[in-house]
C-alpha atoms as a PDB file:
ATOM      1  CA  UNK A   1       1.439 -35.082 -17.941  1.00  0.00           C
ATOM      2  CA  UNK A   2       3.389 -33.066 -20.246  1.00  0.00           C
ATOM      3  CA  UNK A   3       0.099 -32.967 -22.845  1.00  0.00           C
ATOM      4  CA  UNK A   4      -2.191 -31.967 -20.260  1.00  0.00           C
ATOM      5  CA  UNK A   5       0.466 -28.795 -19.661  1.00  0.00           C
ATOM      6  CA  UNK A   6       0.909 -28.459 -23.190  1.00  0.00           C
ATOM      7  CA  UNK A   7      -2.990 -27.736 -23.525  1.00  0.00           C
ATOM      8  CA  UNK A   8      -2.754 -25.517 -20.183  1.00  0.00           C
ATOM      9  CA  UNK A   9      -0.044 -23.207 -21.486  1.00  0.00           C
ATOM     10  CA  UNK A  10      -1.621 -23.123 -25.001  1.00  0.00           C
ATOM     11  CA  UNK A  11      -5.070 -21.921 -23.361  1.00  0.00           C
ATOM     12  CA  UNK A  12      -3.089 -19.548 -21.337  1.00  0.00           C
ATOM     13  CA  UNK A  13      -1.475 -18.251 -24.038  1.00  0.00           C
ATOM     14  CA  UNK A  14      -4.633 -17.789 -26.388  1.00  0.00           C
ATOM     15  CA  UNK A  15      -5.998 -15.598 -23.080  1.00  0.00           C
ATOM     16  CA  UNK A  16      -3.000 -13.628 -23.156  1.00  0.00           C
ATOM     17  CA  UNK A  17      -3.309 -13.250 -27.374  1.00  0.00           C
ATOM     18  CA  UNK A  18      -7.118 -12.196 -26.669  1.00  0.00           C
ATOM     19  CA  UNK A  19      -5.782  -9.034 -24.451  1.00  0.00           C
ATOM     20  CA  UNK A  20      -4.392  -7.491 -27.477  1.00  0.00           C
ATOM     21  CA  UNK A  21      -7.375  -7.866 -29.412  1.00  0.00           C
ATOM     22  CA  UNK A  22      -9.779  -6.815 -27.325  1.00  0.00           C
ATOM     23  CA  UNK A  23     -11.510  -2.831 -26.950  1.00  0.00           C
ATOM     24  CA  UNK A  24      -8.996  -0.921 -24.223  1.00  0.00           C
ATOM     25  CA  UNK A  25     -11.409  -0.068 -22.050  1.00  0.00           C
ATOM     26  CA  UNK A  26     -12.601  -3.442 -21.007  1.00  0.00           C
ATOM     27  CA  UNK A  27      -9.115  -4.993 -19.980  1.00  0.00           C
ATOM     28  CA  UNK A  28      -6.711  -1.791 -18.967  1.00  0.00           C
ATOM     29  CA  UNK A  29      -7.402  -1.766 -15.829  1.00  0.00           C
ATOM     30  CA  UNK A  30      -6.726  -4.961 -14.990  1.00  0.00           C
ATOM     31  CA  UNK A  31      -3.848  -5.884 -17.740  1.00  0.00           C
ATOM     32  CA  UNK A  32      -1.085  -5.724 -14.688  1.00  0.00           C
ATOM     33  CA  UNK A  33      -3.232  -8.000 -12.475  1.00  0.00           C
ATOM     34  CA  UNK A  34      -3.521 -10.404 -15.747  1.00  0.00           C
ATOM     35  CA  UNK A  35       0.073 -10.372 -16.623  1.00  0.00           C
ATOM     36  CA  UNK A  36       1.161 -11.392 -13.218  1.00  0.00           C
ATOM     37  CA  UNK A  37      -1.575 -14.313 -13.481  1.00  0.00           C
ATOM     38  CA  UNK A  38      -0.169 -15.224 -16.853  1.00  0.00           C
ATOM     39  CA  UNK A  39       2.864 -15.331 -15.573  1.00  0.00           C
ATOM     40  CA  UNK A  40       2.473 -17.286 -12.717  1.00  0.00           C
ATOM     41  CA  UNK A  41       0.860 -20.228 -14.257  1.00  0.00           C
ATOM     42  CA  UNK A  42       3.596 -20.117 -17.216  1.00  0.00           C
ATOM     43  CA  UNK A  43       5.898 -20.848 -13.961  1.00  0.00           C
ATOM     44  CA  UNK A  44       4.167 -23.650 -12.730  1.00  0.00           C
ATOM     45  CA  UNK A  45       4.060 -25.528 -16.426  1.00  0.00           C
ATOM     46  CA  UNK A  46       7.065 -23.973 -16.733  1.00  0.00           C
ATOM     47  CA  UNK A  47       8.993 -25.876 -13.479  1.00  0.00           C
ATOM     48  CA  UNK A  48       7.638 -29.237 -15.025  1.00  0.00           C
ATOM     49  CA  UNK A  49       9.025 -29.080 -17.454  1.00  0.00           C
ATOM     50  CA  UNK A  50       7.049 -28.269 -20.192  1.00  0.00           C
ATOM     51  CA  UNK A  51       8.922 -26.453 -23.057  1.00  0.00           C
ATOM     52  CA  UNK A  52       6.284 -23.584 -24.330  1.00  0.00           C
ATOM     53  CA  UNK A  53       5.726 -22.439 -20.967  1.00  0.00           C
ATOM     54  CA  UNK A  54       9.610 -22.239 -20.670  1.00  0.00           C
ATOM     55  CA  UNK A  55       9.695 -19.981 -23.681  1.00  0.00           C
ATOM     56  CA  UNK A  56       7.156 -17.835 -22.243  1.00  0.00           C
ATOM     57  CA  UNK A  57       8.563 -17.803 -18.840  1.00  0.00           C
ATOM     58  CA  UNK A  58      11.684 -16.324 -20.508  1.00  0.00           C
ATOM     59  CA  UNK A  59       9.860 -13.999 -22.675  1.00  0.00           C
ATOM     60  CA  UNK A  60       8.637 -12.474 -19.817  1.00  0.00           C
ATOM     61  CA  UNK A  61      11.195 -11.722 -17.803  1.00  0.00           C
ATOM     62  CA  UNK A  62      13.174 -10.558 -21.137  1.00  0.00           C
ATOM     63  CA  UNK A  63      10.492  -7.913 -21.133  1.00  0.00           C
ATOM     64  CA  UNK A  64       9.490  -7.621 -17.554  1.00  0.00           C
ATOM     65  CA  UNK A  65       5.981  -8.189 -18.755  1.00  0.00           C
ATOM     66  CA  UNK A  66       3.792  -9.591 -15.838  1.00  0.00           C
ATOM     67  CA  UNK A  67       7.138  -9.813 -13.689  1.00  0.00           C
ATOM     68  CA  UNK A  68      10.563  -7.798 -13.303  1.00  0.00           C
ATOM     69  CA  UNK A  69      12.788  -7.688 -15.972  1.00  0.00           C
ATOM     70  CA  UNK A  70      15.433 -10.164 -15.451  1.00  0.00           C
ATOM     71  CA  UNK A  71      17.924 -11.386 -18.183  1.00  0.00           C
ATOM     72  CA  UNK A  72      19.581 -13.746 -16.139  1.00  0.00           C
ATOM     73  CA  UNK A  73      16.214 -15.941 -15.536  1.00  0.00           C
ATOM     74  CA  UNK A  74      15.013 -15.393 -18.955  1.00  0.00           C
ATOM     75  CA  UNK A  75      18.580 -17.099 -20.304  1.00  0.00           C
ATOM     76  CA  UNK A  76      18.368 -19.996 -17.590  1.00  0.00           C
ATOM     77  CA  UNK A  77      14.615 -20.622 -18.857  1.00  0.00           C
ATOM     78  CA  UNK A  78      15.314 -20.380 -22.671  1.00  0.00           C
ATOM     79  CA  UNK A  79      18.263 -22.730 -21.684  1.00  0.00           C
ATOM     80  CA  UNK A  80      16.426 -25.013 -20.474  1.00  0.00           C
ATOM     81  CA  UNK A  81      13.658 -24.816 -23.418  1.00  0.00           C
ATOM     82  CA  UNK A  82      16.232 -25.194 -25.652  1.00  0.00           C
ATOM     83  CA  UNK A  83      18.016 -28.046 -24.503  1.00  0.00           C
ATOM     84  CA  UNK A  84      14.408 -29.617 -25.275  1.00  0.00           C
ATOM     85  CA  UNK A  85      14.812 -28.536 -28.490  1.00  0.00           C
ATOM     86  CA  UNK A  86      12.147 -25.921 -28.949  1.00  0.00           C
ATOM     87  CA  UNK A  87      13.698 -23.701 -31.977  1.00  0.00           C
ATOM     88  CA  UNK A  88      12.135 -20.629 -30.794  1.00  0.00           C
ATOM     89  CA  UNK A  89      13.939 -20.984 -27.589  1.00  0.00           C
ATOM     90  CA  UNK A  90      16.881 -21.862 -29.364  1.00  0.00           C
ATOM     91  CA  UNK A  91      17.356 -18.697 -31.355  1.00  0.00           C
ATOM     92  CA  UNK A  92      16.396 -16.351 -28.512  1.00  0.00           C
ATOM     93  CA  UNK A  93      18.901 -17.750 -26.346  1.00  0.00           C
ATOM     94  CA  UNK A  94      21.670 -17.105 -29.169  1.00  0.00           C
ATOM     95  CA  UNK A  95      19.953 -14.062 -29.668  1.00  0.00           C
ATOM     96  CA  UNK A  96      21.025 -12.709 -25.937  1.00  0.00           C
ATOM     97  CA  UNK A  97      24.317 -14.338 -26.092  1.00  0.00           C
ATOM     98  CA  UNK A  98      25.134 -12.083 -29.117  1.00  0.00           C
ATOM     99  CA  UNK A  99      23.664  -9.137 -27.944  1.00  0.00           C
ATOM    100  CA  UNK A 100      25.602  -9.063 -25.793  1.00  0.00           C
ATOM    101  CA  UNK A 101      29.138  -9.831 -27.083  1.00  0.00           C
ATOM    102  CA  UNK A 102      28.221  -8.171 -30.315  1.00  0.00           C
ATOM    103  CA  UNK A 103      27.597 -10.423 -34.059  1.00  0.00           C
ATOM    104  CA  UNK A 104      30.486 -12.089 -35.172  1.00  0.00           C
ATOM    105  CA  UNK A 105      31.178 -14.547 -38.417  1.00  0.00           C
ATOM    106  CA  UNK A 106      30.434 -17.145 -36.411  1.00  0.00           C
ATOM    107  CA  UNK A 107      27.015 -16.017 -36.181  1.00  0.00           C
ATOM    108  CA  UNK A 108      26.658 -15.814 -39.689  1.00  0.00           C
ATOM    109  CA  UNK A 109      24.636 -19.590 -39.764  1.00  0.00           C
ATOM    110  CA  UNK A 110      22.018 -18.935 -36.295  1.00  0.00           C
ATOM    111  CA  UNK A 111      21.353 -15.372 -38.555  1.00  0.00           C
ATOM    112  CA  UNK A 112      20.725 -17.965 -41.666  1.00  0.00           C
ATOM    113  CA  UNK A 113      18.649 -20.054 -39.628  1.00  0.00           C
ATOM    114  CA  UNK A 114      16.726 -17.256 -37.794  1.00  0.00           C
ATOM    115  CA  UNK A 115      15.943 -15.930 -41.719  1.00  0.00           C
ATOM    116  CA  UNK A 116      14.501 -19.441 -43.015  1.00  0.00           C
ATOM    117  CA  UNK A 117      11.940 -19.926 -40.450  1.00  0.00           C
ATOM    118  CA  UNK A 118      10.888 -16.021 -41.115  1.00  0.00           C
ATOM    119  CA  UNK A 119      10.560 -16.974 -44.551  1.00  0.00           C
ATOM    120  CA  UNK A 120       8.463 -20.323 -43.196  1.00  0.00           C
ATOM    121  CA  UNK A 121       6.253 -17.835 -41.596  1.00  0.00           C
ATOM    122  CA  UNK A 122       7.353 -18.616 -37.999  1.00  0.00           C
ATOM    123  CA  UNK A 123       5.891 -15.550 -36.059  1.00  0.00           C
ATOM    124  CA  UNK A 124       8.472 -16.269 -33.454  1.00  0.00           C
ATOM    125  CA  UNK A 125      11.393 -15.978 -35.687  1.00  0.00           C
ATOM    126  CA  UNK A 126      10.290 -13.136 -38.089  1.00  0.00           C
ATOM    127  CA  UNK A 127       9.636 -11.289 -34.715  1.00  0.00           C
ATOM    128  CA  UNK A 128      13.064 -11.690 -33.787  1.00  0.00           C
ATOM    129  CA  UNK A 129      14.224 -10.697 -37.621  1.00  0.00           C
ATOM    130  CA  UNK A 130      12.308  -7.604 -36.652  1.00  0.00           C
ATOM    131  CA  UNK A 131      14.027  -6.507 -33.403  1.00  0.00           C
ATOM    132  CA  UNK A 132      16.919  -8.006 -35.712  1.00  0.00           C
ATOM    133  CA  UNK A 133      16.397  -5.020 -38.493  1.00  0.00           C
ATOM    134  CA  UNK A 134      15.306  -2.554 -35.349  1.00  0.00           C
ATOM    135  CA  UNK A 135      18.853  -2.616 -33.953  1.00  0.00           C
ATOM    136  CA  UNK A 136      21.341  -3.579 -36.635  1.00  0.00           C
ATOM    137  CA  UNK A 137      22.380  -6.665 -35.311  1.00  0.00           C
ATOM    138  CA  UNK A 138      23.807  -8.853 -37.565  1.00  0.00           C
ATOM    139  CA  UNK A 139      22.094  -6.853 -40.839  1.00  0.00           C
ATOM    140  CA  UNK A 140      22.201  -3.529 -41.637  1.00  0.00           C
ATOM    141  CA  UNK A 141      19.523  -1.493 -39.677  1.00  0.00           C
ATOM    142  CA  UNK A 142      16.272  -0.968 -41.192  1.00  0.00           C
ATOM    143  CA  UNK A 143      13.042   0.809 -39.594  1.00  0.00           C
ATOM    144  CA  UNK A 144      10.859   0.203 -42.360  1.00  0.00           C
ATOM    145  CA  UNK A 145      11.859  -3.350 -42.543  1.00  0.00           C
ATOM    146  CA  UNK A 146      11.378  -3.651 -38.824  1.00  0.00           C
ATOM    147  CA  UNK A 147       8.188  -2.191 -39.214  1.00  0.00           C
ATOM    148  CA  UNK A 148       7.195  -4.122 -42.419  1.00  0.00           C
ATOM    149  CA  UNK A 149       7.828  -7.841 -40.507  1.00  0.00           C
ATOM    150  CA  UNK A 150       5.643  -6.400 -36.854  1.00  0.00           C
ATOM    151  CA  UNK A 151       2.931  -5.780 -39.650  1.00  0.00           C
ATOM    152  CA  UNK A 152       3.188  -9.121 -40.715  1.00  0.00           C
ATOM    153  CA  UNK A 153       3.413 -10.247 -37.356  1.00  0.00           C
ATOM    154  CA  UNK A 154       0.306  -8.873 -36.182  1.00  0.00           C
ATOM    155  CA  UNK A 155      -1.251 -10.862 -38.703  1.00  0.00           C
ATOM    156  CA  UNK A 156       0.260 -14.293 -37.946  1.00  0.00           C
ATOM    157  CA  UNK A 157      -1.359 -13.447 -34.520  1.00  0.00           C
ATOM    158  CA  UNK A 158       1.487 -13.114 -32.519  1.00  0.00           C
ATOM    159  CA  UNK A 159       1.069 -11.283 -28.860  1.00  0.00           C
ATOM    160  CA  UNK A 160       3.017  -8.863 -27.115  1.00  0.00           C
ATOM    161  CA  UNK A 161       4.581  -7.139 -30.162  1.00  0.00           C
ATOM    162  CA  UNK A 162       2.796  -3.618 -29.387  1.00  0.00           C
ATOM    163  CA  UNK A 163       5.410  -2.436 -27.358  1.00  0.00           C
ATOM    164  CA  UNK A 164       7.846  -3.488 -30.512  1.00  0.00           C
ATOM    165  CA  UNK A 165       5.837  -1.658 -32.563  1.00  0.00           C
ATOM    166  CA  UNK A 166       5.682   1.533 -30.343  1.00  0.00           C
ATOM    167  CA  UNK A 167       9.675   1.558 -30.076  1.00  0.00           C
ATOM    168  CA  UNK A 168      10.220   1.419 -33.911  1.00  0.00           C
ATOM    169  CA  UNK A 169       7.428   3.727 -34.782  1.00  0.00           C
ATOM    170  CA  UNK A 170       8.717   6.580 -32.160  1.00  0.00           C
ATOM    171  CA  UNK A 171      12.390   6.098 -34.224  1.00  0.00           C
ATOM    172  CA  UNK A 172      11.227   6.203 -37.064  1.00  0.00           C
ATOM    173  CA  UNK A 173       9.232   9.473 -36.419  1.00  0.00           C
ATOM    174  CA  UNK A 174      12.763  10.702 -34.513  1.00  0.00           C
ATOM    175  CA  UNK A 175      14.571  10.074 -37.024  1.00  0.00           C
ATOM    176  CA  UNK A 176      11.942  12.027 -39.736  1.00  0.00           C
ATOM    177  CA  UNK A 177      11.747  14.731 -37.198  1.00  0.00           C
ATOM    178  CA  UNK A 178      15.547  15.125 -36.962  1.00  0.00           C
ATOM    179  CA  UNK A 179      16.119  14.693 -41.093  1.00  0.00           C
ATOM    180  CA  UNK A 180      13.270  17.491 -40.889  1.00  0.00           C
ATOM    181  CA  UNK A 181      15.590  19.663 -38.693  1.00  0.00           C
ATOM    182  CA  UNK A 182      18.602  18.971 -40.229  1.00  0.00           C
ATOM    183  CA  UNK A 183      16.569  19.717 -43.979  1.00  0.00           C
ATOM    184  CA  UNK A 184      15.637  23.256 -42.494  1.00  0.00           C
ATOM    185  CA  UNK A 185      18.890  24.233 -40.816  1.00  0.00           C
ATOM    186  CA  UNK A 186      20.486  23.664 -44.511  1.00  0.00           C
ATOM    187  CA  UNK A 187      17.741  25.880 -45.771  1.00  0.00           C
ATOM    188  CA  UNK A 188      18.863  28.526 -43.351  1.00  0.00           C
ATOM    189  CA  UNK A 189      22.497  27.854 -43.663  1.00  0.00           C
ATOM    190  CA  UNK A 190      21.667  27.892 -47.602  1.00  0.00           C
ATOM    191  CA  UNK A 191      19.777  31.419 -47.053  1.00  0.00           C
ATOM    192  CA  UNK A 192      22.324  32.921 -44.698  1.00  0.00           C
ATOM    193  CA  UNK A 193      25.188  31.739 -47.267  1.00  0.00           C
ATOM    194  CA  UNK A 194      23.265  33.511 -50.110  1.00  0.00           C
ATOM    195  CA  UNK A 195      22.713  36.728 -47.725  1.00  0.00           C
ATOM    196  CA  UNK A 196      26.188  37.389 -46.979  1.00  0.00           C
ATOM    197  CA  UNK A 197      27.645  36.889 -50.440  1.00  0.00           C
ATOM    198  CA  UNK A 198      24.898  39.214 -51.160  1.00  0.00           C
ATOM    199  CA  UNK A 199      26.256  41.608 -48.823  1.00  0.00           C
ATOM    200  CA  UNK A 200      29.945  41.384 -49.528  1.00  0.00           C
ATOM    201  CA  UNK A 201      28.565  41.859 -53.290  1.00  0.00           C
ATOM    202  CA  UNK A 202      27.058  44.961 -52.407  1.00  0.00           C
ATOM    203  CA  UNK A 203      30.247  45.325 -50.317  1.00  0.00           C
ATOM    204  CA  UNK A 204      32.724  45.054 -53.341  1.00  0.00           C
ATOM    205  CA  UNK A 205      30.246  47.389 -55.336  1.00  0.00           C
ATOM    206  CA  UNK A 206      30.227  50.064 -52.845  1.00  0.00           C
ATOM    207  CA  UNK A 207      33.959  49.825 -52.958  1.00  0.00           C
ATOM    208  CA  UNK A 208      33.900  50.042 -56.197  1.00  0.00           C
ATOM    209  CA  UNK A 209      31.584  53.085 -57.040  1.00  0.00           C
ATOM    210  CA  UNK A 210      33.559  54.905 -54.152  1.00  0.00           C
ATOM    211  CA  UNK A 211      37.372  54.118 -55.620  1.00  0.00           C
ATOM    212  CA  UNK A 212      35.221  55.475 -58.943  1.00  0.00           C
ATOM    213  CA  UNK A 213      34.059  58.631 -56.937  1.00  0.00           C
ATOM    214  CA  UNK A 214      37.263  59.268 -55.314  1.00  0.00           C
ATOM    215  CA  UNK A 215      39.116  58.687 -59.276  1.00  0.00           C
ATOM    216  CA  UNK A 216      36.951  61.538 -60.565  1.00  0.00           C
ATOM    217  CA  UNK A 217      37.572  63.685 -57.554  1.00  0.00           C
ATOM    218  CA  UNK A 218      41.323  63.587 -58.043  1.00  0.00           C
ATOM    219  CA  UNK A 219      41.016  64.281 -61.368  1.00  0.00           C
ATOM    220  CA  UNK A 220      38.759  66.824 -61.043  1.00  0.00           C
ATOM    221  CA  UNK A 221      41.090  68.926 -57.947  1.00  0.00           C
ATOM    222  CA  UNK A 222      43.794  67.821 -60.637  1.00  0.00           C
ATOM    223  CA  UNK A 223      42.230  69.673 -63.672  1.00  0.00           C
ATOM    224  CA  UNK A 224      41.065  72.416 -61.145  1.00  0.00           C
ATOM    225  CA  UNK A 225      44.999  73.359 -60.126  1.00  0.00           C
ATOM    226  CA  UNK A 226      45.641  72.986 -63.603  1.00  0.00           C
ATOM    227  CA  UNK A 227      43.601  75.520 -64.879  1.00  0.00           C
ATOM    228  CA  UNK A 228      44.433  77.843 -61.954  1.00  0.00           C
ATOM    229  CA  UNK A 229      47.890  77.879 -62.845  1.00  0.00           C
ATOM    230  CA  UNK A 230      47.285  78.042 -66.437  1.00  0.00           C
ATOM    231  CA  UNK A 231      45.613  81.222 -64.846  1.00  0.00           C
ATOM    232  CA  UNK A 232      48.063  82.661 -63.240  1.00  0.00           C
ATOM    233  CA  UNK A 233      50.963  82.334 -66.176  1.00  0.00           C
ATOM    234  CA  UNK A 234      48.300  83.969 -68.485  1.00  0.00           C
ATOM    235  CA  UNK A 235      48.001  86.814 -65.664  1.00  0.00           C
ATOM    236  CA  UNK A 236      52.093  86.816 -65.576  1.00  0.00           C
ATOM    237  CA  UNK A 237      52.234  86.648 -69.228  1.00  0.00           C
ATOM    238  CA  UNK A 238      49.599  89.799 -69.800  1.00  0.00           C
ATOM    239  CA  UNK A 239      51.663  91.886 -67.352  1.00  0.00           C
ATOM    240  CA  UNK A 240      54.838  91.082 -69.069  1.00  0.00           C
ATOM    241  CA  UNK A 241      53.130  91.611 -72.715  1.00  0.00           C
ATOM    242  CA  UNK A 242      51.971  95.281 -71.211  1.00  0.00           C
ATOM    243  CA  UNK A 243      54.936  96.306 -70.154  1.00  0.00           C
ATOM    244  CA  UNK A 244      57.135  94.977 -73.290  1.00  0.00           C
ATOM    245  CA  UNK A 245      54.533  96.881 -75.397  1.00  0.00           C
ATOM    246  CA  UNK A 246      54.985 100.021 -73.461  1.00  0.00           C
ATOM    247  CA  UNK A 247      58.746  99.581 -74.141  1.00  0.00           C
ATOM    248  CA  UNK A 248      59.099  98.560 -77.489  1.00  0.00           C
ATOM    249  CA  UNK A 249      55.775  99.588 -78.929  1.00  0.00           C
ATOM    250  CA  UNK A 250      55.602  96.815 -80.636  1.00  0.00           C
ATOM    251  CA  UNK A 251      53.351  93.182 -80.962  1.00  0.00           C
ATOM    252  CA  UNK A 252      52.972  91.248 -77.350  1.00  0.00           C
ATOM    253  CA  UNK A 253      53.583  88.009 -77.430  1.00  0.00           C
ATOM    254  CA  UNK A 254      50.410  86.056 -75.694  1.00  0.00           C
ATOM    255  CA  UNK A 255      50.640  82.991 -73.253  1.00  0.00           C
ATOM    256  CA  UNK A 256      49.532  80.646 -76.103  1.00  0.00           C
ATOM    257  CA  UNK A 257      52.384  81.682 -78.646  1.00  0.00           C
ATOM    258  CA  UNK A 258      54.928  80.467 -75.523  1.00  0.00           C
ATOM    259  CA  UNK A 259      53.015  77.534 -74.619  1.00  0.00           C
END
């Protein structure tokens, strides 16, 4: 029995593999309609017992494809594929667990395993590394990388990884569109920096030439009562040379002989 729904969920699954391959137009309209299908005969296999369809059964209601999203039922159906012993299952039911209580040390050797089946080319398991790199969980968060292992996915012919794909393409272009923003508003901060030490330069030089302006002023009203009352002693000193001379009859003495 548990052959014949082996080969039942693997056709299934090569039908649902065959959506993403095929031109849009001849399956959007319908791709709802086939999800649900999908997913109702992955419930069947899956309620007897069969492993894969378990997997898939969770898988779907992780990502509400064909069904709503439900994380409860997709951890009591990767439970139960796990307990069976299917890897896959195994690590995505860790997978939740720590996504939701956060990574700890502990986790350090399901991360370890998770990494060696990537490396064995298990599509399951380097798709997981992916969403692993897309949110910083348990390694340092990486877009490209993220991107790099999807890439790689698509070619090990895993389905349903579009919608991965979509997500870490539309950050990655966020976050080049904000490092573009932030990139210009230096530019302008950089150019309205430069403009106002270029004004308080022309500032301090105005300053300047004016303090110069108002030096030469002074000294010029300075030299200009100067002279005026250089003026008026020489005046003073004619009038008193004029009138000794009309006295005495003798030399005057001028301003510059007293000064």
């Amino acid at each position: 029995m548990k052959n014949s729904n082996f080969i039942i969920s693997t056709l299934v699954w090569i039908v649902s593999v065959s959506a993403f391959v095929l031109p849009t137009s001849l399956y959007a309209d319908g791709l709802i309609d086939q999800s649900s299908n999908i997913f109702k005969f992955q419930q069947k296999l899956a309620m007897n017992d069969n492993e894969h369809a378990q997997y898939k059964l969770a898988s779907m209601y992780e990502t509400g494809d064909g069904t709503v999203k439900d994380l409860e039922q997709a951890k009591h159906w990767y439970s139960l594929a796990a307990k069976a012993g299917f890897q896959p299952a195994i690590h995505r039911e860790s997978y939740l667990m720590i996504k939701e209580q956060g990574y700890k040390a502990k986790d350090a050797a399901w991360l370890a395993s998770v990494e060696a089946d990537a490396n064995n080319h298990d599509a399951e398991a380097v798709f997981l590394l992916s969403q692993l790199y897309h949110q910083g969980l348990g390694v340092k968060k990486d877009l490209n990388k993220s991107l790099e292992l999807l890439g790689q996915i698509k070619i090990l012919g895993l389905a349903n990884v579009d919608k991965e794909l979509a997500s870490v393409r539309a950050e990655i272009a966020e976050e080049n569109q904000a490092a573009q923003t932030a990139e210009e508003k230096r530019e302008l901060d950089n150019a309205l920096m430069l403009q106002v030490k270029k004004e308080q330069q022309l500032e301090q030089q105005a300053k300047k030439e004016k303090q110069a302006e108002a030096e030469l002023l002074s000294q010029a009203e300075k030299r200009r009562k100067y002279e005026e009352v250089m003026m008026k002693l020489k005046l003073e000193q004619k009038k008193i040379n004029e009138q000794q001379a009309k006295i005495t009859g003798g030399e005057v003495v001028t301003i510059n002989d007293e000064f």
